[in-house]
Protein backbone atom coordinates (compact mmCIF):
# COMPACT_ATOMS: atom_id res chain seq x y z
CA UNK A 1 71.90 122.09 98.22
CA UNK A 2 71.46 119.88 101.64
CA UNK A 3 74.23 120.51 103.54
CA UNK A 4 75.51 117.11 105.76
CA UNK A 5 76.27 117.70 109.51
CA UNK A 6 79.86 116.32 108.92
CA UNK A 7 80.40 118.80 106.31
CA UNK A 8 79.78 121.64 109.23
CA UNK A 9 82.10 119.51 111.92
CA UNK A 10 85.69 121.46 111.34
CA UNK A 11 87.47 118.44 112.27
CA UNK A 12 85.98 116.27 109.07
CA UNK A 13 86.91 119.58 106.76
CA UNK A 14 90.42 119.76 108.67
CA UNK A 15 91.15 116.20 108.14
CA UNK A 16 89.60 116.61 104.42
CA UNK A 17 92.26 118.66 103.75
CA UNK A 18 94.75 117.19 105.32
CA UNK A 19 93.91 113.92 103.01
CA UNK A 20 94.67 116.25 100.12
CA UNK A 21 98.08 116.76 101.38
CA UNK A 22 98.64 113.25 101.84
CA UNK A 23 97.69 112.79 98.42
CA UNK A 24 100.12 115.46 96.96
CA UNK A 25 102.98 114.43 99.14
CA UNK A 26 102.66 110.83 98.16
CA UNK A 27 102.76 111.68 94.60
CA UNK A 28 106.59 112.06 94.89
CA UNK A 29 107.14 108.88 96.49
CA UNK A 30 109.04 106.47 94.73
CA UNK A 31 107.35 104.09 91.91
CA UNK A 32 108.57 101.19 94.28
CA UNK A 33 106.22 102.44 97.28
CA UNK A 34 102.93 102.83 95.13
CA UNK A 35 101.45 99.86 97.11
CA UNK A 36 103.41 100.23 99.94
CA UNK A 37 103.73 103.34 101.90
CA UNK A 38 101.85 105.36 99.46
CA UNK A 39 98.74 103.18 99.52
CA UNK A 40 99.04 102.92 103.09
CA UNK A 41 98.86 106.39 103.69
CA UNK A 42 96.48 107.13 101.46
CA UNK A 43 94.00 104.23 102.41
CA UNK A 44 94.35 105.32 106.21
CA UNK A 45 93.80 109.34 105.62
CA UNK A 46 90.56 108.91 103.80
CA UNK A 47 89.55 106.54 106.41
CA UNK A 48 89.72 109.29 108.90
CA UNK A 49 87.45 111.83 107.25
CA UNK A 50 85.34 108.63 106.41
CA UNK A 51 84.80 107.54 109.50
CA UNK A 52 84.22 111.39 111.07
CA UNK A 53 81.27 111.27 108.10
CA UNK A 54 79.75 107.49 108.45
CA UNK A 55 79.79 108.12 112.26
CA UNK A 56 77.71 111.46 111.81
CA UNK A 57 74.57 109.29 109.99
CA UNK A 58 74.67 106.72 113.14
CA UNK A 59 71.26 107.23 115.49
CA UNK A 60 73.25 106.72 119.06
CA UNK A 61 76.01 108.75 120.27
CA UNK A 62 77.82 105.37 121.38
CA UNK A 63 77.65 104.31 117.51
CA UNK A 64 79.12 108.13 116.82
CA UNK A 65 82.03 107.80 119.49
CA UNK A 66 82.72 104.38 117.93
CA UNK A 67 83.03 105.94 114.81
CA UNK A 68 85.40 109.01 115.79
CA UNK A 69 87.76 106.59 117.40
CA UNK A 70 88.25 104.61 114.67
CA UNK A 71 88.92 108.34 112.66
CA UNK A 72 91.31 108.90 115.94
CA UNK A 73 93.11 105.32 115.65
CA UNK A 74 93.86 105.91 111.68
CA UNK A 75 94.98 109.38 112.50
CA UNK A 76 98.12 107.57 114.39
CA UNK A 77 98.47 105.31 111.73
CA UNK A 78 99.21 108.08 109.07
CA UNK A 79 101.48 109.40 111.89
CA UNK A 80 103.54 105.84 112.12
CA UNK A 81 103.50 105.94 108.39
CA UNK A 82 105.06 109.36 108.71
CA UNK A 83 107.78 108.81 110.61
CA UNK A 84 108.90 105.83 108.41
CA UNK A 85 108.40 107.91 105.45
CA UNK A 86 110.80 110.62 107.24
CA UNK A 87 113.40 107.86 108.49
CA UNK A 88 113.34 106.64 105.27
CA UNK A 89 113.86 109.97 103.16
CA UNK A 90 110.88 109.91 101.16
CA UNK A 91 109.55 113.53 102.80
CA UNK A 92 111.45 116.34 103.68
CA UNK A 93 111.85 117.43 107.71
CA UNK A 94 109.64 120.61 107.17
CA UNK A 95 106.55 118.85 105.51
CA UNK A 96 106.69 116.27 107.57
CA UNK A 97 106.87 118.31 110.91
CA UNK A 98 103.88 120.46 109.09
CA UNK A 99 102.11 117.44 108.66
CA UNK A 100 102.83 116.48 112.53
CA UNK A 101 101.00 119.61 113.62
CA UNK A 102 98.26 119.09 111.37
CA UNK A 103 97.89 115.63 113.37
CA UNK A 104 98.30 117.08 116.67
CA UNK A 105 95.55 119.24 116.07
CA UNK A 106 92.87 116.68 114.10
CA UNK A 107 93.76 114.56 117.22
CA UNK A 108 92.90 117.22 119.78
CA UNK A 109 89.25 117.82 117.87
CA UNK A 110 88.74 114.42 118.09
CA UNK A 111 89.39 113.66 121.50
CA UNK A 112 86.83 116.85 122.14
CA UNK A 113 84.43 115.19 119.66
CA UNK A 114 84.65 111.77 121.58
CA UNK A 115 84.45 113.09 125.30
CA UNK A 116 80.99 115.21 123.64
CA UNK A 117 79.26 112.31 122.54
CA UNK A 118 80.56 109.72 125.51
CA UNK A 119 78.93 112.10 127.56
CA UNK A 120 75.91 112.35 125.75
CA UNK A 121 75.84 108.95 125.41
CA UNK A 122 76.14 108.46 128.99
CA UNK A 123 73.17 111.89 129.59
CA UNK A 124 70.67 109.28 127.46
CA UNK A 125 71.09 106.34 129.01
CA UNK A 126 70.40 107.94 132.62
């Protein structure tokens, strides 16, 4: 079986997983925040392992850095939808301070990911 370059990158398989968790946690939310905070956290994880994969299949590495900031920007978003999840007692301080690190370092491969193909992007058009 073909194996997709996002499916080497260990920031889409990080963030894959990390989705997962998002999934379980929100599971235990209350029935009132199935299309509020749960949707909203669901809808914005899978958008960052999305957008780490539908970048990958774009030609120029400006189209690919577009893409992997847009995976960075709804990696904060699950982390604003964290903290209101926290302040409002739907998660518990120890999953969501896992979670936190899980961001911190998704975030951090990212950034590398970005500054990669900027520069490369940059080394073509010279």
């Amino acid at each position: 079986m073909y194996i997709y370059s996002f499916e080497k990158l260990e920031v889409w398989n990080e963030s894959k997983e990390f989705t997962k968790s998002i999934y379980k946690l929100t599971s235990t939310f209350p029935d009132s925040e199935r299309f509020g905070l749960v949707s909203q956290l669901r809808r914005a994880s899978v958008s960052i392992c999305s957008n780490i994969a539908e970048g990958s299949a774009r030609k120029s590495f400006k189209d690919k850095a577009h893409f992997t900031t847009m995976a960075f920007s709804s990696t904060v978003e699950v982390l604003n939808q964290l903290i209101l999840s926290f302040e409002l007692d739907f998660i518990k301080e120890k999953d969501y301070l896992k979670l936190r690190l899980d961001i911190e370092s998704i975030t951090n491969k990212l950034n590398g990911l970005r500054n990669y193909q900027v520069d490369k992007s940059i080394e073509n058009f010279k």
